[in-house]
Protein backbone atom coordinates (compact mmCIF):
# COMPACT_ATOMS: atom_id res chain seq x y z
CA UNK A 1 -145.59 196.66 163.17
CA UNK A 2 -144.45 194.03 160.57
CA UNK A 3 -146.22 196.51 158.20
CA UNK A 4 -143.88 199.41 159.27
CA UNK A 5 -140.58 197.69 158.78
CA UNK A 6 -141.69 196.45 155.14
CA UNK A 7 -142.63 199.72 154.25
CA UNK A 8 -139.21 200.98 155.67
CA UNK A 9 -137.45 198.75 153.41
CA UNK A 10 -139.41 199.53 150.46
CA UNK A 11 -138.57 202.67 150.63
CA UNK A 12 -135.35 202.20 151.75
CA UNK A 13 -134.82 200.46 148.38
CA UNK A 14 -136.33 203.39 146.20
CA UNK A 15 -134.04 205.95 147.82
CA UNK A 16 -131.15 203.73 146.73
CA UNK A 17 -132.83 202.97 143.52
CA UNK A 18 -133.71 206.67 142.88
CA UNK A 19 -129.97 207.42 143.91
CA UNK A 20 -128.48 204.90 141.28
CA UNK A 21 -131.05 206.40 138.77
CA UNK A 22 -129.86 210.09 139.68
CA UNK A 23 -126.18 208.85 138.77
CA UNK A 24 -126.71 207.00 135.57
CA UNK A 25 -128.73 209.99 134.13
CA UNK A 26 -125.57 212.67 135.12
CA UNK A 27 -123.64 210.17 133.45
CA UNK A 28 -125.36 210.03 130.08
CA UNK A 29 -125.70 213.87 130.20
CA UNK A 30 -122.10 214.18 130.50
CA UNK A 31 -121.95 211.91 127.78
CA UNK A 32 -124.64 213.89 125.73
CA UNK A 33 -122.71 217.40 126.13
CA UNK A 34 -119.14 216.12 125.31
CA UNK A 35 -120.90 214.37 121.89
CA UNK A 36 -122.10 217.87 121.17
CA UNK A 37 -118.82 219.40 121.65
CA UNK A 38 -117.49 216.62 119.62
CA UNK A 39 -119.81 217.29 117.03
CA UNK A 40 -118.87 221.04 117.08
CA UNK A 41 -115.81 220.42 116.30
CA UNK A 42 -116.03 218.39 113.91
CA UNK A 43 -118.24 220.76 111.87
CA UNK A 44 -115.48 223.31 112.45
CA UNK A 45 -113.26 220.79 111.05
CA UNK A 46 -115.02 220.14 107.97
CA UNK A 47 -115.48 223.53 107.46
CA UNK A 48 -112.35 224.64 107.23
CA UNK A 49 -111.48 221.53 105.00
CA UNK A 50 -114.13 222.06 102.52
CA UNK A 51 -112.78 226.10 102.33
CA UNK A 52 -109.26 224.27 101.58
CA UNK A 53 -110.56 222.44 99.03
CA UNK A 54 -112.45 225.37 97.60
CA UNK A 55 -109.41 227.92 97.58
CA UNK A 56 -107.04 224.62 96.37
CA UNK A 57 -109.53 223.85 93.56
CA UNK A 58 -109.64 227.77 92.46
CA UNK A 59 -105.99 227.94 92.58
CA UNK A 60 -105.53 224.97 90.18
CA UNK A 61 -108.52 227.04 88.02
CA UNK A 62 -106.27 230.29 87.72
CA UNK A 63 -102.85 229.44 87.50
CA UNK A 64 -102.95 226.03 85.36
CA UNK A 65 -105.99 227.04 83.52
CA UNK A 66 -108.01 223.67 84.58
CA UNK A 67 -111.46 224.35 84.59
CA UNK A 68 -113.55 224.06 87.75
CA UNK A 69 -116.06 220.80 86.50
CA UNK A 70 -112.67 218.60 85.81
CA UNK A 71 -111.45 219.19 88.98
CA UNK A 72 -114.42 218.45 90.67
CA UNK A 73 -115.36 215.16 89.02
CA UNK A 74 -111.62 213.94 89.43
CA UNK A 75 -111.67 214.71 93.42
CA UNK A 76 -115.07 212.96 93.67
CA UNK A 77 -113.49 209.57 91.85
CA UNK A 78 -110.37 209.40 93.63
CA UNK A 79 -112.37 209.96 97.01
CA UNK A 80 -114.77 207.50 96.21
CA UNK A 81 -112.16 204.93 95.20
CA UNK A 82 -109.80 205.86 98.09
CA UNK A 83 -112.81 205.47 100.59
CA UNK A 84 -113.41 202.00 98.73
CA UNK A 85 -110.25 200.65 99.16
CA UNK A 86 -109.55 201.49 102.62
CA UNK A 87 -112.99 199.62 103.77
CA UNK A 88 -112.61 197.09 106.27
CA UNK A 89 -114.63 194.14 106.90
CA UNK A 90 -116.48 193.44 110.89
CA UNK A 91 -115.08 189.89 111.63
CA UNK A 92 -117.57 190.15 114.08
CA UNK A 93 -120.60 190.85 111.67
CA UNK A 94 -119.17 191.26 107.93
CA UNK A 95 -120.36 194.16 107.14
CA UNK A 96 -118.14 196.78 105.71
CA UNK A 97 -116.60 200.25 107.88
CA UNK A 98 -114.10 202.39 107.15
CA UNK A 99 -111.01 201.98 109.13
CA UNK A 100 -110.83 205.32 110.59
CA UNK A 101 -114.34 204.43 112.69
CA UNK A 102 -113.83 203.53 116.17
CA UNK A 103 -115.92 200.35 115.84
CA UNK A 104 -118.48 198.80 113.55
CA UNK A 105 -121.83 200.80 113.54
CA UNK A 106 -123.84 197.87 113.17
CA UNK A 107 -122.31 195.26 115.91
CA UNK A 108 -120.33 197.34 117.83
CA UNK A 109 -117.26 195.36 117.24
CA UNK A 110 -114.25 197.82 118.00
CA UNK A 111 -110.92 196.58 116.33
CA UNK A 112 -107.42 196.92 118.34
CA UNK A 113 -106.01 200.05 117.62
């Protein structure tokens, strides 16, 4: 009988274990599907910046006569200096992230917004 009431338990605590399971893998699904849609819009996003930056750049071509390769190689110094002077240091970890991150990608540190 002492057999029985073991065995009860046991699988008394896999039900609840199985249960707790069940929960924590809805959870990360959720989490899952709202990174995807997060994702999706931030392709849209960059689409339609990079199609900006396209129709801006053959704008400047056309009416001021500046050719396309100038352009180019000036946007891709200023946005490499911008991007290095806005870098932030991880007190956490000291390595280097750009202040529009939510936290550090290599600690996890998140900085007070």
């Amino acid at each position: 009988m002492s057999l029985d009431i073991f065995e009860l338990i046991w699988e008394l605590s896999q039900d609840s274990q199985i249960r707790q399971n069940a929960g924590e893998v809805a959870a990360a699904r959720d989490g899952v599907d709202s990174a995807r849609e997060e994702i999706r819009d931030l392709r849209t996003c960059v689409f339609r910046l990079t199609r900006t930056c396209q129709v801006l750049c053959n704008v400047l071509t056309e009416k001021l006569g500046i050719p396309a390769d100038e352009l180019k190689s000036a946007l891709v110094k200023e946005m490499n200096l911008e991007a290095v002077r806005q870098m932030q240091t991880c007190p956490s970890c000291g390595h280097t992230f750009h202040p529009n991150r939510t936290k550090c990608l290599y600690c996890g540190y998140a900085p007070e917004r």
